[in-house]
C-alpha atoms as a PDB file:
ATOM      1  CA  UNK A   1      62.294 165.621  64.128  1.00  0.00           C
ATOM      2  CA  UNK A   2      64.663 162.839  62.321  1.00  0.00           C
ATOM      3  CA  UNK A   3      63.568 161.283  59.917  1.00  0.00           C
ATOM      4  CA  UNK A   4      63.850 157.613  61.776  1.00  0.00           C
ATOM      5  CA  UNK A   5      62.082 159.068  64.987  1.00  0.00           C
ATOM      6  CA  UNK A   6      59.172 160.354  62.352  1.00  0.00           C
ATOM      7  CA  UNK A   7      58.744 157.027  60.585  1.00  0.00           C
ATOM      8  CA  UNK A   8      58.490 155.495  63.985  1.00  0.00           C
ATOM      9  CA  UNK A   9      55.746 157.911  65.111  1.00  0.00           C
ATOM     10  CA  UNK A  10      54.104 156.959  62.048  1.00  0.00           C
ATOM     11  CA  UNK A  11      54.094 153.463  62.439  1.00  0.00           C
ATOM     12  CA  UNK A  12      52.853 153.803  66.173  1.00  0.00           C
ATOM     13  CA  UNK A  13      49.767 156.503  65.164  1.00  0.00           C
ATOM     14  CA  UNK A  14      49.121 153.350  62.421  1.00  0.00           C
ATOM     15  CA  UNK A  15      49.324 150.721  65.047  1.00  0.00           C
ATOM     16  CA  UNK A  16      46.580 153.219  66.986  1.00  0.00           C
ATOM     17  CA  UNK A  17      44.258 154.101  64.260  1.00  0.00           C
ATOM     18  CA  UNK A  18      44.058 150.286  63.391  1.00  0.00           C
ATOM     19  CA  UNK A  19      43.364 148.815  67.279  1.00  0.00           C
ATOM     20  CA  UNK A  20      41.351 151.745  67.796  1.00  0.00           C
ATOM     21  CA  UNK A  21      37.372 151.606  67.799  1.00  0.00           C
ATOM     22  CA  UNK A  22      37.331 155.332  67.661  1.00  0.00           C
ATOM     23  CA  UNK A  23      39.321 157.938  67.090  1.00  0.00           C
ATOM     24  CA  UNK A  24      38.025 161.485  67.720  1.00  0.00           C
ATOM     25  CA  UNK A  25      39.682 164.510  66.073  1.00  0.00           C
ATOM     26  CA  UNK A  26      39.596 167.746  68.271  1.00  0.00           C
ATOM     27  CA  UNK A  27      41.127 171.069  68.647  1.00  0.00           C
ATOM     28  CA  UNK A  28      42.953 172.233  72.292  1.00  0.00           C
ATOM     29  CA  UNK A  29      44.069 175.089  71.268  1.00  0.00           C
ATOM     30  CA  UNK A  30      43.882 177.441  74.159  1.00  0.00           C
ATOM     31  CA  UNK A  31      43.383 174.562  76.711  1.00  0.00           C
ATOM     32  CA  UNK A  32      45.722 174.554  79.954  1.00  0.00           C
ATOM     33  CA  UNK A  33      47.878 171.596  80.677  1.00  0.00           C
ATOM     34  CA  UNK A  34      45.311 170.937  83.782  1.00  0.00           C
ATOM     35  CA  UNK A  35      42.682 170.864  81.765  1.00  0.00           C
ATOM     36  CA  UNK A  36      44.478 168.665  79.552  1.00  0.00           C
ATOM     37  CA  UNK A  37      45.558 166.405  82.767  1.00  0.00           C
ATOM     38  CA  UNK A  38      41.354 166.718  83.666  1.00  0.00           C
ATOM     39  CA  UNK A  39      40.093 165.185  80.146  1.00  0.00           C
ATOM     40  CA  UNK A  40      42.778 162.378  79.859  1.00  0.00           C
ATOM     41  CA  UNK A  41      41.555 161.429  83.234  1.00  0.00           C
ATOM     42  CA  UNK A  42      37.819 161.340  82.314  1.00  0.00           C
ATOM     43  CA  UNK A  43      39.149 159.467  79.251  1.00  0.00           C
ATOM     44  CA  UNK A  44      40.895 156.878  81.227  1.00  0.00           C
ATOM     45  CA  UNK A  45      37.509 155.887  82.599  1.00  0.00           C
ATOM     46  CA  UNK A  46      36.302 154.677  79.195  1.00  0.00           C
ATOM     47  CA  UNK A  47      39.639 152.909  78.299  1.00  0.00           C
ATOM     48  CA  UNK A  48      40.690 155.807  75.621  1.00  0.00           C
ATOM     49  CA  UNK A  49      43.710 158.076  75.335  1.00  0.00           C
ATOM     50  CA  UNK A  50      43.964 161.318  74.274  1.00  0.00           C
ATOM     51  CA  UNK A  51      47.158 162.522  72.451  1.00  0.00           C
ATOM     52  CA  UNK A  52      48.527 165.531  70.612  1.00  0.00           C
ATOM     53  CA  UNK A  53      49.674 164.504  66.848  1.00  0.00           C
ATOM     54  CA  UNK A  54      51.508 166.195  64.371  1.00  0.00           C
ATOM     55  CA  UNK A  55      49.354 166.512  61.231  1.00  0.00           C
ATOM     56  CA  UNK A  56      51.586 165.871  58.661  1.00  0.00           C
ATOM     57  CA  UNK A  57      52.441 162.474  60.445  1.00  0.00           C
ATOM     58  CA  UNK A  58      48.607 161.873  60.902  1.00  0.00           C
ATOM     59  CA  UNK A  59      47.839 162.136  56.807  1.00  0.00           C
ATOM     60  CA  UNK A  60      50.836 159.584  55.968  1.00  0.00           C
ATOM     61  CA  UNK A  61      49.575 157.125  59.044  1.00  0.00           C
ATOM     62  CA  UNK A  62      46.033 157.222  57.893  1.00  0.00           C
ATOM     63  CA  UNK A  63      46.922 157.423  54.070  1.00  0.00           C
ATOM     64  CA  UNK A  64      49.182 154.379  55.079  1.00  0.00           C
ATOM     65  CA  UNK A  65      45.804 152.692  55.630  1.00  0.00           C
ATOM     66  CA  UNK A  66      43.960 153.884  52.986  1.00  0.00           C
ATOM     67  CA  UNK A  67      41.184 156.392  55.287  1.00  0.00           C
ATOM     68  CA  UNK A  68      40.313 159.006  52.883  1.00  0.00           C
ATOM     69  CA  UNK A  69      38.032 162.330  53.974  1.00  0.00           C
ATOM     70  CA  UNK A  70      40.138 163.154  56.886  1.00  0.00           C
ATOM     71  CA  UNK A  71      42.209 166.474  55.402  1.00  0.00           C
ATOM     72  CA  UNK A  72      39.620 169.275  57.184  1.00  0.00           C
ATOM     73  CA  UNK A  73      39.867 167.524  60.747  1.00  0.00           C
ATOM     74  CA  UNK A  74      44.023 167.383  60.390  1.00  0.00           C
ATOM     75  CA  UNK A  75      44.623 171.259  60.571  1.00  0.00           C
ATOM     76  CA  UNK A  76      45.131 173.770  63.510  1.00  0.00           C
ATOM     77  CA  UNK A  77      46.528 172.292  66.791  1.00  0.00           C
ATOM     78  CA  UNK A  78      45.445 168.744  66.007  1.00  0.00           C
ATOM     79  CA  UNK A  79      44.698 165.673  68.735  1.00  0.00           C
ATOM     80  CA  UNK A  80      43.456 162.277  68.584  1.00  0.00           C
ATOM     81  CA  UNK A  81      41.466 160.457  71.208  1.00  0.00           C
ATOM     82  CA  UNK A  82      42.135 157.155  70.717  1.00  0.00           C
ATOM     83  CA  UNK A  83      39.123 154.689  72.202  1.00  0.00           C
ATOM     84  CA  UNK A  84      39.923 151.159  72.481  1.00  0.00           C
ATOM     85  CA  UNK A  85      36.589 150.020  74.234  1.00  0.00           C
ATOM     86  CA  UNK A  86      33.320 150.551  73.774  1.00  0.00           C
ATOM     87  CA  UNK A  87      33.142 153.580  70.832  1.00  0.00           C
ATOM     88  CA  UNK A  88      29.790 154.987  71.878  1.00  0.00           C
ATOM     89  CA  UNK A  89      31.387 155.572  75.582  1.00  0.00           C
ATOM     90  CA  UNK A  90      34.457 157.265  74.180  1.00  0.00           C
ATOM     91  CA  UNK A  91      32.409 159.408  71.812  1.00  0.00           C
ATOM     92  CA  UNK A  92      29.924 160.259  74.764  1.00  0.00           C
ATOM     93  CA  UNK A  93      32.882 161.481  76.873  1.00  0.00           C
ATOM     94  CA  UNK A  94      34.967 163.488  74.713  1.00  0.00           C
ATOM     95  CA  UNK A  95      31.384 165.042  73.462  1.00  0.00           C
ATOM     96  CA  UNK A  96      30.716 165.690  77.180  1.00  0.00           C
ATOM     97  CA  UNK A  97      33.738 167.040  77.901  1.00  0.00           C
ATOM     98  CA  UNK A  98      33.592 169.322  75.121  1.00  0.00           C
ATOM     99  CA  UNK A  99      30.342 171.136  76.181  1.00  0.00           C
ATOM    100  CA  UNK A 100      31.827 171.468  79.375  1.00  0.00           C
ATOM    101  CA  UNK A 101      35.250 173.132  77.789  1.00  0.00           C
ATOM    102  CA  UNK A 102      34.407 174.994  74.828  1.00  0.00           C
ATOM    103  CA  UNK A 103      38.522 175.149  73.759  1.00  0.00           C
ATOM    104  CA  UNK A 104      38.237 171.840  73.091  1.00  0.00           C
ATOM    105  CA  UNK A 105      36.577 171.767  69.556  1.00  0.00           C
ATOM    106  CA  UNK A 106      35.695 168.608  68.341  1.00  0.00           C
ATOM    107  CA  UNK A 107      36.365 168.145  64.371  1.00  0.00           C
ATOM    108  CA  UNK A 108      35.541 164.450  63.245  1.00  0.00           C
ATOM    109  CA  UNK A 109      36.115 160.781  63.913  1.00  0.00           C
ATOM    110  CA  UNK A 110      36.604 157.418  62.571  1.00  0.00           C
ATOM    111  CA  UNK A 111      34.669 154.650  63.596  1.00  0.00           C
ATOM    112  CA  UNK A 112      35.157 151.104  61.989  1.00  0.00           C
ATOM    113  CA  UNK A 113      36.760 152.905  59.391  1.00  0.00           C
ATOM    114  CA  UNK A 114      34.269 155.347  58.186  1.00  0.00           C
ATOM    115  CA  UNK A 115      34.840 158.807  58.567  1.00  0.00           C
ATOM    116  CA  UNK A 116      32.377 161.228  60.577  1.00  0.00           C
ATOM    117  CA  UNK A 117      31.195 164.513  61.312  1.00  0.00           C
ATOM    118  CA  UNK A 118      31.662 166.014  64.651  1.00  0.00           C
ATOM    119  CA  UNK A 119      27.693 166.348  64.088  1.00  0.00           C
ATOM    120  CA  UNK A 120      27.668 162.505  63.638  1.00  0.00           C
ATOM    121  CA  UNK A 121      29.778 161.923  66.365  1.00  0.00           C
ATOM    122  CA  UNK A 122      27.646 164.238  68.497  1.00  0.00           C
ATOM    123  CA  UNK A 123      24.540 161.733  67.729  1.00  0.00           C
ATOM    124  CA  UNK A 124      26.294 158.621  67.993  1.00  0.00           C
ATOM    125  CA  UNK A 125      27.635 159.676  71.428  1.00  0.00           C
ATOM    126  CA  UNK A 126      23.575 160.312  72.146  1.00  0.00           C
ATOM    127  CA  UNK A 127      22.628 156.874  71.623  1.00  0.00           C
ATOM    128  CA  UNK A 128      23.557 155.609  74.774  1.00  0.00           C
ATOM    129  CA  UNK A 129      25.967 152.302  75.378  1.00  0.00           C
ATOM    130  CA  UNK A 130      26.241 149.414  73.737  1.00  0.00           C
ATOM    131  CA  UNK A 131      25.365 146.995  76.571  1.00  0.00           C
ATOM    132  CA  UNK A 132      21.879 149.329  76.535  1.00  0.00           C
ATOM    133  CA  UNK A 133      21.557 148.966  72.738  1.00  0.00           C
ATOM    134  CA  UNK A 134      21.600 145.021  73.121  1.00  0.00           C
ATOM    135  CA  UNK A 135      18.905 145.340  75.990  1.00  0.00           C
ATOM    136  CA  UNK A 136      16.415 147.401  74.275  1.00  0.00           C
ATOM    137  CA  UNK A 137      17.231 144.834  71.475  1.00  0.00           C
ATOM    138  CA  UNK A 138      16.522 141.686  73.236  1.00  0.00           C
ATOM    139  CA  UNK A 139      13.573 143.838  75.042  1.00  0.00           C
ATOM    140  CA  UNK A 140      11.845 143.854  71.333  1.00  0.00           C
ATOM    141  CA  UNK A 141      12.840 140.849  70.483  1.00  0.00           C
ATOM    142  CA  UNK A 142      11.271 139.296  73.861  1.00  0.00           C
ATOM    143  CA  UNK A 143       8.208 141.280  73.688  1.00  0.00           C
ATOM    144  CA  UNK A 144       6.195 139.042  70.994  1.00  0.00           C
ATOM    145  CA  UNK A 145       7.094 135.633  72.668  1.00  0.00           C
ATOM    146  CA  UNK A 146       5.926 137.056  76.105  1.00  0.00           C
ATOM    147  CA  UNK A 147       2.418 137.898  74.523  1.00  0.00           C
ATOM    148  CA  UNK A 148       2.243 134.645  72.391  1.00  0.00           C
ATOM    149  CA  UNK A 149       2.752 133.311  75.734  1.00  0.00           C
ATOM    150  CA  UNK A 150       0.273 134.699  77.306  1.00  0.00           C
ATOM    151  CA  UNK A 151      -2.461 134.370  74.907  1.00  0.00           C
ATOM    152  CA  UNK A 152      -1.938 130.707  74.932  1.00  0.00           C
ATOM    153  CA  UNK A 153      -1.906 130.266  78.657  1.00  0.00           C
ATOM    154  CA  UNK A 154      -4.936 132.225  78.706  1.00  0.00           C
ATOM    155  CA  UNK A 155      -7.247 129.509  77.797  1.00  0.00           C
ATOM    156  CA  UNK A 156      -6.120 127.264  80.477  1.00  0.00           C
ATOM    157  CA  UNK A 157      -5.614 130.085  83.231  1.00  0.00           C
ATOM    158  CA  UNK A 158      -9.409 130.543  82.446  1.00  0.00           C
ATOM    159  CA  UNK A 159     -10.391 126.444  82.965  1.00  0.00           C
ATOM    160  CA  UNK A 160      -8.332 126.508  85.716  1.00  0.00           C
ATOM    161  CA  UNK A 161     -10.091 129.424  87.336  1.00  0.00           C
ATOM    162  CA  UNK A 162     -13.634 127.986  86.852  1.00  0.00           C
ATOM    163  CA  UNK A 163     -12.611 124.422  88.160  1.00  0.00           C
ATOM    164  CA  UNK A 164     -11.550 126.350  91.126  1.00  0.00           C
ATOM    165  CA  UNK A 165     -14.665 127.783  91.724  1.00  0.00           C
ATOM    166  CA  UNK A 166     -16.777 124.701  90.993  1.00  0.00           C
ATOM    167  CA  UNK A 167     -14.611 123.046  93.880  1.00  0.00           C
ATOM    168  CA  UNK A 168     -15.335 125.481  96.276  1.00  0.00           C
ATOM    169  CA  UNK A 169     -18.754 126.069  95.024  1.00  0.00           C
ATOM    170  CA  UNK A 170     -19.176 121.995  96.155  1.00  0.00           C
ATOM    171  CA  UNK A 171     -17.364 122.541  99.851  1.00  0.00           C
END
């Protein structure tokens, strides 16, 4: 590769690893070009991309931007699934993928910067979606005003229920 074309691949896999909310490191090796074609599909779905990178070009880009911790998950056949949505989606589909296809041997990830296990990837992608993270989350938060609200309409439930039966006690 020349050296221009190589800086330029650089500065692209930068431009990625920056707009990126996850990147997952895997391993293909072994995988057809259909089952290739099969995952970028299912990766479409969750607004992420999947692409083969060179590793030396990898180290510079992320070096470029200072991610340290990365060396282990840059060797062998290397590729990067870059996830531009939400990161708990991406990392649930690659992850799913993978224990479908066991060629595809997930290595490690960056999310907001901070570099993870493919065991810490593997939980993350177990915590289900963000959208369901913020409704548990409002759930809880709801939860104490409901019964605050209940225990004060209680009193007045209760005198409404015995002027009821007064009045049709009198008729």
């Amino acid at each position: 590769m020349l050296k221009d074309r190589k800086l330029k691949v650089v500065k692209e896999l930068e431009d990625r690893f920056k707009s990126s909310s996850v990147v997952v490191f895997g391993e293909y090796r072994g995988m057809t070009v259909k089952e290739l074609d099969s995952l970028r599909t299912e990766l479409e779905k969750v607004n992420a991309i999947f692409k083969v990178v060179k590793n030396t070009l990898a180290r510079i880009a992320l070096r470029n931007l200072n991610i340290e911790g990365f060396d282990e998950m840059t060797s062998g056949p290397t590729s990067c699934t870059f996830g531009s949505g939400d990161a708990i989606a991406t990392a649930k589909a690659i992850n799913d993928y993978a224990a479908l296809n066991k060629l595809l041997v997930l290595k490690g990830g960056i999310v907001s910067n901070k570099v993870m296990t493919a065991g810490e990837l593997r939980d993350l992608s177990k915590t289900g979606s963000v959208s369901a993270i913020y409704t548990k989350m409002l759930g809880t938060m709801q939860q104490p005003i409901y019964g605050m609200m209940n225990a004060l309409n209680h009193p007045i439930r209760a005198l409404v229920n015995v002027l009821s039966q007064i009045s049709k006690n009198k008729n």
